[in-house]
N, C-alpha and C. Protein backbone atom coordinates (compact mmCIF):
# COMPACT_ATOMS: atom_id res chain seq x y z
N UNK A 1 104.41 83.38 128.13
CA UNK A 1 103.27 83.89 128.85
C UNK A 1 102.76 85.13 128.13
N UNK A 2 101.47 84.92 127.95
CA UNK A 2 100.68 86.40 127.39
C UNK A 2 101.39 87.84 127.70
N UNK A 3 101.45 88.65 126.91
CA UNK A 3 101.91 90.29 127.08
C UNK A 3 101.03 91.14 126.85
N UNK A 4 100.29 92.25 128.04
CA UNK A 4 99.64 92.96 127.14
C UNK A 4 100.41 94.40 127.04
N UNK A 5 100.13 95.26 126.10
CA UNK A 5 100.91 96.96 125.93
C UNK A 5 100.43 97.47 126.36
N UNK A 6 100.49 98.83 126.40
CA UNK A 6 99.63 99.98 126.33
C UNK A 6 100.53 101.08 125.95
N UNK A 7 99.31 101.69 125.07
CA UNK A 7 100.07 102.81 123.95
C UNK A 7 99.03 103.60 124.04
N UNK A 8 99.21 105.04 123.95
CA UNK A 8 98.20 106.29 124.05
C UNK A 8 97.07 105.44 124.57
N UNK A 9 97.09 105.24 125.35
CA UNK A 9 95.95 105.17 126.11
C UNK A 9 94.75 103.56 126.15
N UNK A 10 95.38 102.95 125.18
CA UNK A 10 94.72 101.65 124.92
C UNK A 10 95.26 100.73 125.19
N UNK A 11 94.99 99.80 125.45
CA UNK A 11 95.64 98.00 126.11
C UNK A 11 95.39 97.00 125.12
N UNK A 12 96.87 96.52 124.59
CA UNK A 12 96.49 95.58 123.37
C UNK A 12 97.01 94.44 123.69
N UNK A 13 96.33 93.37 123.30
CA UNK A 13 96.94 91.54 123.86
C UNK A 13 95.61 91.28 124.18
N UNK A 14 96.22 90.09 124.50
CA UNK A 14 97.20 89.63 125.45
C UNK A 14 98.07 88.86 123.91
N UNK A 15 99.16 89.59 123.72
CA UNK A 15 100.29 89.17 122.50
C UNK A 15 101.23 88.13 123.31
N UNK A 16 101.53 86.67 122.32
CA UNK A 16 102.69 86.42 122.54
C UNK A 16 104.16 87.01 122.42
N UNK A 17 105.01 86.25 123.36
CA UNK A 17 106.19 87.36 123.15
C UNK A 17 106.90 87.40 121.70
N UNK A 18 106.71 86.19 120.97
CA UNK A 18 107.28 86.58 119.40
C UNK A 18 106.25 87.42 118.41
N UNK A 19 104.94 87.77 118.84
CA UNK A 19 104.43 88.59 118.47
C UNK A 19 104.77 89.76 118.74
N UNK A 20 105.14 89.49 120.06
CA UNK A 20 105.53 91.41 120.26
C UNK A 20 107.15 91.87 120.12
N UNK A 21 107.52 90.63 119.43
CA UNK A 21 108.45 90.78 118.90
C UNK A 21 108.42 91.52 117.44
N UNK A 22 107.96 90.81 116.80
CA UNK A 22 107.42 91.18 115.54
C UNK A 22 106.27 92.60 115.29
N UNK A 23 105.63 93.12 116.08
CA UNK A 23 105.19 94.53 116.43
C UNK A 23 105.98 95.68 116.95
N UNK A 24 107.53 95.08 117.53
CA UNK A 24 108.06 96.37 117.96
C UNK A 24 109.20 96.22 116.23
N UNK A 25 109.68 95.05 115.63
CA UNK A 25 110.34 95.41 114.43
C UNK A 25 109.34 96.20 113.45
N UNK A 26 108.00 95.65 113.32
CA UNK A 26 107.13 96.67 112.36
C UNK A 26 106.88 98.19 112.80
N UNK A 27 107.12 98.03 114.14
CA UNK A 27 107.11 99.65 114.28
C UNK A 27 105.55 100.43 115.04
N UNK A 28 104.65 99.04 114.94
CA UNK A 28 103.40 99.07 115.77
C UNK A 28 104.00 99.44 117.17
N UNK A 29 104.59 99.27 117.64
CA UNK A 29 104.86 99.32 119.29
C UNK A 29 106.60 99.92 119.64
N UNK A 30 106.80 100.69 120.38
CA UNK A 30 107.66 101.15 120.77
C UNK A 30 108.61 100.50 122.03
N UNK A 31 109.87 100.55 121.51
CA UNK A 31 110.54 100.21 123.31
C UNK A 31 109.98 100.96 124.22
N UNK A 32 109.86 102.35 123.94
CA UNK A 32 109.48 103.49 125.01
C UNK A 32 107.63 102.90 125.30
N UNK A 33 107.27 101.74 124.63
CA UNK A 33 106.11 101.62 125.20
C UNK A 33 105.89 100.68 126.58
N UNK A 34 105.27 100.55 127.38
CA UNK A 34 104.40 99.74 128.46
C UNK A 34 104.15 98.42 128.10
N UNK A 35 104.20 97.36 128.80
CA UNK A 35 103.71 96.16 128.83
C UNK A 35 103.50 95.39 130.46
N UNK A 36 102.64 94.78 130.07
CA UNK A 36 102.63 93.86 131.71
C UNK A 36 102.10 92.34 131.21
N UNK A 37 102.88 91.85 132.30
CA UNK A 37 102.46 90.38 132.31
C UNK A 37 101.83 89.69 133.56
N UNK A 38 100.72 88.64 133.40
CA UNK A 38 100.48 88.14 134.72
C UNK A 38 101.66 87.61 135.38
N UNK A 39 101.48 88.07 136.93
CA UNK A 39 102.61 87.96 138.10
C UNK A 39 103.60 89.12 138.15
N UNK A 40 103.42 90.46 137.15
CA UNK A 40 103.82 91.66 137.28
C UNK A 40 103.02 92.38 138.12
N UNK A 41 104.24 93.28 138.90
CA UNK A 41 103.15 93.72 140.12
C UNK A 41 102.94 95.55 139.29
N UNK A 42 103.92 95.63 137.87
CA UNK A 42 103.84 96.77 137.49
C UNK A 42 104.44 96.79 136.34
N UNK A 43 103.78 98.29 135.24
CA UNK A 43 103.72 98.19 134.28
C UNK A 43 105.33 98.22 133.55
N UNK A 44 105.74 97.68 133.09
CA UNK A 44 107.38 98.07 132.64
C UNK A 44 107.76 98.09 130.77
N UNK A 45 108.62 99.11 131.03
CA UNK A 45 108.99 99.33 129.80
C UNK A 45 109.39 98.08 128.41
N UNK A 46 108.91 98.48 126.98
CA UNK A 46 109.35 97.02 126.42
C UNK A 46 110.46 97.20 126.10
N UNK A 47 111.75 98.00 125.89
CA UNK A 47 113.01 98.02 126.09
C UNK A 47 113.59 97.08 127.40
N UNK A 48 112.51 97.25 128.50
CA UNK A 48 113.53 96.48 129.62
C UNK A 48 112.96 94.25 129.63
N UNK A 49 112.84 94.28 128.33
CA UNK A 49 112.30 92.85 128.53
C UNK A 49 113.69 92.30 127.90
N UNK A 50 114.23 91.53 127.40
CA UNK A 50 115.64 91.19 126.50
C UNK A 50 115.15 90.79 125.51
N UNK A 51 114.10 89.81 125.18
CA UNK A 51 113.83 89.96 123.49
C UNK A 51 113.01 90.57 123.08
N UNK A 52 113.11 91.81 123.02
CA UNK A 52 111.35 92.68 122.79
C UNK A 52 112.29 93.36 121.96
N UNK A 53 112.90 93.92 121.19
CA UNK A 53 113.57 94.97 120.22
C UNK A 53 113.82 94.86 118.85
N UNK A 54 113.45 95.61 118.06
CA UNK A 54 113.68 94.76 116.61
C UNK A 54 115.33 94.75 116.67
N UNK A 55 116.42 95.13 117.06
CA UNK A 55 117.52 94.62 116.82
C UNK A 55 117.67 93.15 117.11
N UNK A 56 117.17 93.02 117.90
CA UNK A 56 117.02 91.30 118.44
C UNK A 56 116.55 90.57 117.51
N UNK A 57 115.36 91.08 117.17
CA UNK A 57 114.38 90.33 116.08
C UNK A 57 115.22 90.16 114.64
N UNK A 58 115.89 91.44 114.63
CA UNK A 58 116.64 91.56 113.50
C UNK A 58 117.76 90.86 113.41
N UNK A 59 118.77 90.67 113.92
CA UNK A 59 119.79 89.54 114.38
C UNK A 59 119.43 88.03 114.39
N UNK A 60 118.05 87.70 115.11
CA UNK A 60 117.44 86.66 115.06
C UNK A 60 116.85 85.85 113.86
N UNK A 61 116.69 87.18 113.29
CA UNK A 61 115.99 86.66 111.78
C UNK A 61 117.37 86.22 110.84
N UNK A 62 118.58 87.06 111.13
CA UNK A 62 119.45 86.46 110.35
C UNK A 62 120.47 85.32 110.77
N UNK A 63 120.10 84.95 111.78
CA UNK A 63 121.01 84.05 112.14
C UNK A 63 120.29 82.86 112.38
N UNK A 64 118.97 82.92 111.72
CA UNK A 64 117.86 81.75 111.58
C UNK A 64 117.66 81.78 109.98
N UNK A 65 118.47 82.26 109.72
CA UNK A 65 118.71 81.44 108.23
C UNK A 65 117.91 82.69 107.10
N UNK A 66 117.86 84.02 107.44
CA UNK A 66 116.90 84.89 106.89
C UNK A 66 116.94 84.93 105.56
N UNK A 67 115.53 84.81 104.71
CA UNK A 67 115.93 84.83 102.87
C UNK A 67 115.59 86.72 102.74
N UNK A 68 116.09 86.78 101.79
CA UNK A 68 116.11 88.24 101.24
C UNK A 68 114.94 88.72 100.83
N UNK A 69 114.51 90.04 100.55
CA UNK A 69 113.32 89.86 100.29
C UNK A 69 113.09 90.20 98.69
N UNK A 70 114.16 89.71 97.89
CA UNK A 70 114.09 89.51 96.51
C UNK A 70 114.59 88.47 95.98
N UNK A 71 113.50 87.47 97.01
CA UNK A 71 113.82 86.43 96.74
C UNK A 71 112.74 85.63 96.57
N UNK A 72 112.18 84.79 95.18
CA UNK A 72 110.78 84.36 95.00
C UNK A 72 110.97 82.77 95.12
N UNK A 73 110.17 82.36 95.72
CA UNK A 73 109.74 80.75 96.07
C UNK A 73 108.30 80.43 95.52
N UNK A 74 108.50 79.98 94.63
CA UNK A 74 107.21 79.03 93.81
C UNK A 74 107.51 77.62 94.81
N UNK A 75 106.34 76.87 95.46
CA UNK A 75 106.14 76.18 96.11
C UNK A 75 105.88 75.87 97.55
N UNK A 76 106.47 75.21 98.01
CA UNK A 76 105.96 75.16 99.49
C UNK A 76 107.17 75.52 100.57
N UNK A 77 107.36 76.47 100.84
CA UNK A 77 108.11 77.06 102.03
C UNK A 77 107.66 76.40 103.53
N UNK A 78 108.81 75.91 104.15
CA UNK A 78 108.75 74.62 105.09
C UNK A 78 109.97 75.83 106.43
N UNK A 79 109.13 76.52 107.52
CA UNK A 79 110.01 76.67 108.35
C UNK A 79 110.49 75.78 109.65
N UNK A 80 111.52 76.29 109.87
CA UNK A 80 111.62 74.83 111.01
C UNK A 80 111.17 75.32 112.34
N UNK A 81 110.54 76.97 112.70
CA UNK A 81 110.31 77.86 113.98
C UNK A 81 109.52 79.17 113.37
N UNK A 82 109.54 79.72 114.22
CA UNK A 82 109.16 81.13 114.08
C UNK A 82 109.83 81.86 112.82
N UNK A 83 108.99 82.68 112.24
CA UNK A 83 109.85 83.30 111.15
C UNK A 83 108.67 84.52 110.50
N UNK A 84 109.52 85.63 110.11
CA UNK A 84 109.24 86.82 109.22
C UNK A 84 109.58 86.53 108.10
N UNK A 85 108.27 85.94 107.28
CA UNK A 85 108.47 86.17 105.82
C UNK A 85 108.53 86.99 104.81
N UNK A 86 110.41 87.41 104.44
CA UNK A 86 109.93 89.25 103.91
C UNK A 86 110.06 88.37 102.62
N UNK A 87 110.53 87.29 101.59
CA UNK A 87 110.33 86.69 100.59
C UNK A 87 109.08 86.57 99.76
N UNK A 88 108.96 87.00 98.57
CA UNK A 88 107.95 86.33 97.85
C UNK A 88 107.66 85.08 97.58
N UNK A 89 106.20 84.65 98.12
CA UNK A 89 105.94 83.15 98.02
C UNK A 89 104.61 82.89 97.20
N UNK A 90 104.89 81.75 96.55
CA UNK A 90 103.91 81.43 95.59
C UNK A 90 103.74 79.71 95.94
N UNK A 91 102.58 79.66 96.78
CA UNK A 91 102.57 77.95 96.69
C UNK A 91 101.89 77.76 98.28
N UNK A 92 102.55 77.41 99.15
CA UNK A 92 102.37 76.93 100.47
C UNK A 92 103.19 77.73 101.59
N UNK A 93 103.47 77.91 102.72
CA UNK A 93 104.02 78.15 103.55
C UNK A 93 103.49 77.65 105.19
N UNK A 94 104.85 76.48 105.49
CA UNK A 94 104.19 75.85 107.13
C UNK A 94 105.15 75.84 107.83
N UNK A 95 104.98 76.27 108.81
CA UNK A 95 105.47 76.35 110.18
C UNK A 95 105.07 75.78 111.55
N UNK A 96 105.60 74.68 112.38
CA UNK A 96 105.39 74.40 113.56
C UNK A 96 104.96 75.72 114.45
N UNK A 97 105.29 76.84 114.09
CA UNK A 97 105.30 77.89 115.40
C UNK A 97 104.26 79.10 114.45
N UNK A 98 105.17 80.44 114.55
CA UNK A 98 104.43 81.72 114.28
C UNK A 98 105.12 81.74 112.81
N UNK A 99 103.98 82.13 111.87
CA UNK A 99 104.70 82.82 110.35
C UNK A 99 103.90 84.63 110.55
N UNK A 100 104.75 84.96 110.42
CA UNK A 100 104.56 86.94 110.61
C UNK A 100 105.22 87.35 108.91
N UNK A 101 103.76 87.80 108.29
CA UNK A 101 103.87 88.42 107.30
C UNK A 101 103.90 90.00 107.16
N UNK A 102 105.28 90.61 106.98
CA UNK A 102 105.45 92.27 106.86
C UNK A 102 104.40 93.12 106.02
N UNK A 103 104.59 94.46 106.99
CA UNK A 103 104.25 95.06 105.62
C UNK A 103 104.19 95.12 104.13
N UNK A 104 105.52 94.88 104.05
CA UNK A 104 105.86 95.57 102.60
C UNK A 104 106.13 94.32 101.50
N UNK A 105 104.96 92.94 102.26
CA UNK A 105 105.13 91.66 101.23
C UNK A 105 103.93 91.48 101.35
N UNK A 106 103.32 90.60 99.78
CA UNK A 106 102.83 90.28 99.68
C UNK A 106 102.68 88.83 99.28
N UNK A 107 102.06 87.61 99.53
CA UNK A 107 102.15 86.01 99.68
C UNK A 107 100.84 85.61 98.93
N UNK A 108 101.21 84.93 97.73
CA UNK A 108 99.84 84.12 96.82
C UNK A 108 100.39 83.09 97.70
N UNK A 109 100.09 82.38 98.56
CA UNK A 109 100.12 81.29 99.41
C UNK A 109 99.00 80.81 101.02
N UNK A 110 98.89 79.48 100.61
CA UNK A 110 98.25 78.38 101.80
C UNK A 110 99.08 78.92 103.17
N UNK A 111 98.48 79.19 104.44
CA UNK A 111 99.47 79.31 105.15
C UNK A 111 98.96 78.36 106.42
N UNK A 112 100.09 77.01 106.48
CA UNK A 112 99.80 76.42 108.00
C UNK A 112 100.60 76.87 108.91
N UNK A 113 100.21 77.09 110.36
CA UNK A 113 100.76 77.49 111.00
C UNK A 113 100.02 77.56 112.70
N UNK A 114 101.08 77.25 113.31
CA UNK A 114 100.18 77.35 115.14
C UNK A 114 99.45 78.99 115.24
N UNK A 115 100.71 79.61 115.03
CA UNK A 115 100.02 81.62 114.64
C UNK A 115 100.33 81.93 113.52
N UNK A 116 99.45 82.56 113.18
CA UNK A 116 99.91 83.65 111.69
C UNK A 116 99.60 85.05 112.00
N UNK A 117 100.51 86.18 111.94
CA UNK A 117 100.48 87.70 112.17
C UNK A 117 100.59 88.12 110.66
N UNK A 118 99.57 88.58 110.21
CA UNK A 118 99.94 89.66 109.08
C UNK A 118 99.16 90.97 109.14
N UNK A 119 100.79 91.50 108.54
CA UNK A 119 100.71 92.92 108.40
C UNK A 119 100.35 93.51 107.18
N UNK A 120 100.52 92.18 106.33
CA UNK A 120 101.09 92.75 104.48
C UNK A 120 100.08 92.38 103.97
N UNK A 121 100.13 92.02 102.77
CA UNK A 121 99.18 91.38 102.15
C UNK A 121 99.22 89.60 101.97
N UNK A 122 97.93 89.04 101.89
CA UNK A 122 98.18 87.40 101.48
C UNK A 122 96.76 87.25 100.64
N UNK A 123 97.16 86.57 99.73
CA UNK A 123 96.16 85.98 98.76
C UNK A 123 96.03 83.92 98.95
N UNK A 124 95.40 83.60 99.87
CA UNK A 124 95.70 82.56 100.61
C UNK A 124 94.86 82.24 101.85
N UNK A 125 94.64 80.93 101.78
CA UNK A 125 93.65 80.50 102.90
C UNK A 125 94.56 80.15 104.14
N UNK A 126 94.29 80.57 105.91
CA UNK A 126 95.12 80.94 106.70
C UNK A 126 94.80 79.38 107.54
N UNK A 127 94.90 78.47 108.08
CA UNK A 127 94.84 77.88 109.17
C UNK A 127 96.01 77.51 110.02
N UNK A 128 95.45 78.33 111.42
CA UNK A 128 96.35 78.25 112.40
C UNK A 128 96.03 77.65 113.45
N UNK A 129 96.13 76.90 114.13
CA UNK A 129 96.00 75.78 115.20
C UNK A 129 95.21 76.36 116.72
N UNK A 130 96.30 77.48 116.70
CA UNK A 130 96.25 78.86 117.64
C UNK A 130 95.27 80.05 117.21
N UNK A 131 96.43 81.16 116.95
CA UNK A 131 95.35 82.23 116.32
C UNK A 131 95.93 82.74 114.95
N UNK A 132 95.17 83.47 114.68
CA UNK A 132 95.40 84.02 113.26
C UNK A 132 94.90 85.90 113.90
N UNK A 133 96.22 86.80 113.06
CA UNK A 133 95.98 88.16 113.31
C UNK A 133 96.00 89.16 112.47
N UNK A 134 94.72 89.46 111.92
CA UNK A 134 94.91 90.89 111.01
C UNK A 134 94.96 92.33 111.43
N UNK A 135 96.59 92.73 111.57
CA UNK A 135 96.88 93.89 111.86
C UNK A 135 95.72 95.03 110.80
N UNK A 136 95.46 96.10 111.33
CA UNK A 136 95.08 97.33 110.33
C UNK A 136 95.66 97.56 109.16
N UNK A 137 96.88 97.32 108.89
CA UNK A 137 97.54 97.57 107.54
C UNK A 137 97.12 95.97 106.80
N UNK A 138 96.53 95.02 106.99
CA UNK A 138 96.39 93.82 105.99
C UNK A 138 95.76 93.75 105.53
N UNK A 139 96.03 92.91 104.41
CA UNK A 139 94.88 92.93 103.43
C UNK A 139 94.76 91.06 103.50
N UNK A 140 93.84 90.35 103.41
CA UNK A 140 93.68 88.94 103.34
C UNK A 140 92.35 88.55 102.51
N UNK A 141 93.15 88.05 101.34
CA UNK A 141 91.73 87.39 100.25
C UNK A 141 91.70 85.71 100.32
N UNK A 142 91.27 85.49 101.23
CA UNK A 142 91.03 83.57 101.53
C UNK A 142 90.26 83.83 103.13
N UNK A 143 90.07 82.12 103.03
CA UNK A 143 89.65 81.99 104.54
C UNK A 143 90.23 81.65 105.62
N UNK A 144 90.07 82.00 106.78
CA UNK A 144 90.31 81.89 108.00
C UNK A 144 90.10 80.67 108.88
N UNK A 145 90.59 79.27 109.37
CA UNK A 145 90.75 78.67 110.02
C UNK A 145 91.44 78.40 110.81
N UNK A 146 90.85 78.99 112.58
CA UNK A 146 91.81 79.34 113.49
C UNK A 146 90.98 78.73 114.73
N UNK A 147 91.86 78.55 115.97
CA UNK A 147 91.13 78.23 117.22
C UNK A 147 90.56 79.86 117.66
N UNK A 148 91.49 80.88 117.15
CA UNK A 148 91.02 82.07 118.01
C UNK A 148 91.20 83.34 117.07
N UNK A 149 90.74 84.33 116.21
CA UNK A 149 90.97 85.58 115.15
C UNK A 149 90.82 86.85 115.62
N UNK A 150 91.80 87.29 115.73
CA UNK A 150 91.55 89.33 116.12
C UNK A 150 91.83 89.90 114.56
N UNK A 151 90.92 90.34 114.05
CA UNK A 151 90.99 91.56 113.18
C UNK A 151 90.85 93.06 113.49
N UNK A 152 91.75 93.45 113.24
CA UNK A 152 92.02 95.25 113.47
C UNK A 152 91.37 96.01 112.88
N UNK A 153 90.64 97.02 113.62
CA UNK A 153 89.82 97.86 112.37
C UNK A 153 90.57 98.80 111.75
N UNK A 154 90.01 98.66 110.13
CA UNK A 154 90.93 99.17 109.23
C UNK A 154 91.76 97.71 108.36
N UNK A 155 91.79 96.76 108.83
CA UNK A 155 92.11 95.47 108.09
C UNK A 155 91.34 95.18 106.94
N UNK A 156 91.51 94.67 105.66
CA UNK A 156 90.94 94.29 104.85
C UNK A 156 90.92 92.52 104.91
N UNK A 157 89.15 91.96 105.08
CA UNK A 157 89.55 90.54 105.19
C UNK A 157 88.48 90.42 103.83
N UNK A 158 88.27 89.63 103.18
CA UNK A 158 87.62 88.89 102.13
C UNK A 158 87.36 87.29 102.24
N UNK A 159 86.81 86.83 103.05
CA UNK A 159 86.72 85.51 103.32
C UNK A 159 85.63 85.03 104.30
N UNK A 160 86.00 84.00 104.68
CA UNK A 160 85.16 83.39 105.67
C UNK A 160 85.98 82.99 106.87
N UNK A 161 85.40 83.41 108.12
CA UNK A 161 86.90 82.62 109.18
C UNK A 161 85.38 81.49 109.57
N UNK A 162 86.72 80.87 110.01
CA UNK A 162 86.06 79.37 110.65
C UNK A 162 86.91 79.03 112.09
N UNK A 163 86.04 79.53 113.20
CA UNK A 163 86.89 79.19 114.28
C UNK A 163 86.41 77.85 115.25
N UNK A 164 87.03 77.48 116.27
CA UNK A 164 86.96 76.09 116.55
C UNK A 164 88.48 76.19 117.90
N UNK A 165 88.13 75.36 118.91
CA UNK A 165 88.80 75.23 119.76
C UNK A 165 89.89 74.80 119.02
N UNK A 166 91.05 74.62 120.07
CA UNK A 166 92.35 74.23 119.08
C UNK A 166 92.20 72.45 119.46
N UNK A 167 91.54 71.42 120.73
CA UNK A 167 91.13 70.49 120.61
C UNK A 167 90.13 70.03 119.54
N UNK A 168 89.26 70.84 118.87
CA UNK A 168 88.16 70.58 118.36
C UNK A 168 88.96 70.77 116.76
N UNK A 169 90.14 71.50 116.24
CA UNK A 169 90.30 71.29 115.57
C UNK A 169 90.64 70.11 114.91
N UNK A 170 90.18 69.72 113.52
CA UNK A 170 90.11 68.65 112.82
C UNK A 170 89.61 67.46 113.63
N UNK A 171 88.15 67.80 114.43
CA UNK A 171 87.21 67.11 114.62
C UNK A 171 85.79 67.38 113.84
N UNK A 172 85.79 68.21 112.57
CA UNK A 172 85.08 69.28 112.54
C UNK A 172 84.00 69.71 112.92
N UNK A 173 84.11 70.20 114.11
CA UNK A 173 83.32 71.36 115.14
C UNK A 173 83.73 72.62 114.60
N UNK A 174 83.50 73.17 114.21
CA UNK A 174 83.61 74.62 113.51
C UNK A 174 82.10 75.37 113.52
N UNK A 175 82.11 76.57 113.83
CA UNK A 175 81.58 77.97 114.32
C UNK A 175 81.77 78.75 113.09
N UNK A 176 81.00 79.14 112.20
CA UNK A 176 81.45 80.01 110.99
C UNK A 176 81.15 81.59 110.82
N UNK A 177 81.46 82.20 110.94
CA UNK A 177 81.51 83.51 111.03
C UNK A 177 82.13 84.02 109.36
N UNK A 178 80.79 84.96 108.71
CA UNK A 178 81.65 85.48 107.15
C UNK A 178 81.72 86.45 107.59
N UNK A 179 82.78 87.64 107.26
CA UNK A 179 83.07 88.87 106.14
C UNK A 179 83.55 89.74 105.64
N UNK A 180 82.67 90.65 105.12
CA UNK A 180 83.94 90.99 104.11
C UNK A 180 83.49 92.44 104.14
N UNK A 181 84.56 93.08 104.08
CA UNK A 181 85.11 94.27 104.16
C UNK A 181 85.59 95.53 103.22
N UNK A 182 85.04 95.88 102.60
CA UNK A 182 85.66 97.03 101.64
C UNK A 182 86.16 98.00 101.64
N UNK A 183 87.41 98.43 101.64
CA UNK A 183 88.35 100.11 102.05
C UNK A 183 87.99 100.87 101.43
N UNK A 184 87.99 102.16 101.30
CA UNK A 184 87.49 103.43 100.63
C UNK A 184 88.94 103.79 100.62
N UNK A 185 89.33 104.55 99.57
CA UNK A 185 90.56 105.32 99.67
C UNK A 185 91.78 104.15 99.03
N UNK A 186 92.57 104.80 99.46
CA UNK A 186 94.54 104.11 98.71
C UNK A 186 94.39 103.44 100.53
N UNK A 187 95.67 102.52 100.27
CA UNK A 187 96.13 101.57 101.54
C UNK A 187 97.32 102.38 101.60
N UNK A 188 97.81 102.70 103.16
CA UNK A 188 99.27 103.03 102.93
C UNK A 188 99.85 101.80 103.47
């Protein structure tokens, strides 16, 4: 079920919960932060949810088979679930569920996927079934094919998104929306 936060003063979501999984390991979101869900009668801490913590995430990632992140894959990377790709990939990358790209990687790769979260960089055309998410720290040089796209201001996109119900996908009914974005300054 949808999650939304709230942090200094703003309300972000409605995030899935392996998204906000993957926002409290990057460090976007705090345990000490707020969340609510529909059928909450009140706002509660994301420490008091059980999988909201990057230790969780972190444990999870390694006991789901985690590759290192000096570790390079020329070809097509095939997950079997959810997954944080801290690996260098060159080729493809698909997932039945969420692929969440870190900060501190960057992916020359196709990415299929129900969600895609990036934080890092990708040189790669995105289609996600669901949504596709450019945090403020990303950079993305390809296009966007998603049922639903939040870009963060401060994101770098270079492409074209192409959105479309997630029924309507690969009927092609597609809605095209271009653009493109130029940063001033260094990226941290």
């Amino acid at each position: 079920m949808p999650i939304f936060v709230t942090k200094n003063g703003q309300t972000f979501g409605p995030h899935e919960p392996a998204e906000l999984d993957a926002f409290v390991a990057a460090g976007h979101f705090s345990k000490d932060d707020f969340c609510w869900q529909e059928g909450w009668t009140e706002w509660r801490a994301i420490s008091s949810l059980e999988k909201s913590t990057a230790a969780v995430a972190t444990t999870q990632a390694q006991a789901n088979g985690h590759i290192p992140a000096d570790i390079e894959i020329i070809g097509t990377l095939k997950l079997p679930g959810e997954r944080t790709v801290t690996c260098r990939v060159e080729g493809e990358i698909v997932s039945p569920s969420t692929v969440i790209i870190p900060h501190d990687n960057h992916v020359k790769a196709r990415i299929k996927a129900e969600s895609v979260v990036i934080f890092g960089e990708v040189d790669g055309d995105i289609h996600a079934t669901g949504r596709a998410v450019l945090k403020s720290s990303s950079i993305l040089r390809g296009d966007i094919h998603a049922a639903r796209v939040l870009v963060e201001e401060g994101a770098t996109f270079n492409g074209k998104s192409h959105v479309s119900a997630k029924k309507d996908q690969g009927a092609g009914k597609t809605a095209t929306a271009s653009t493109r974005k130029k940063t001033a300054g260094t990226q941290a």
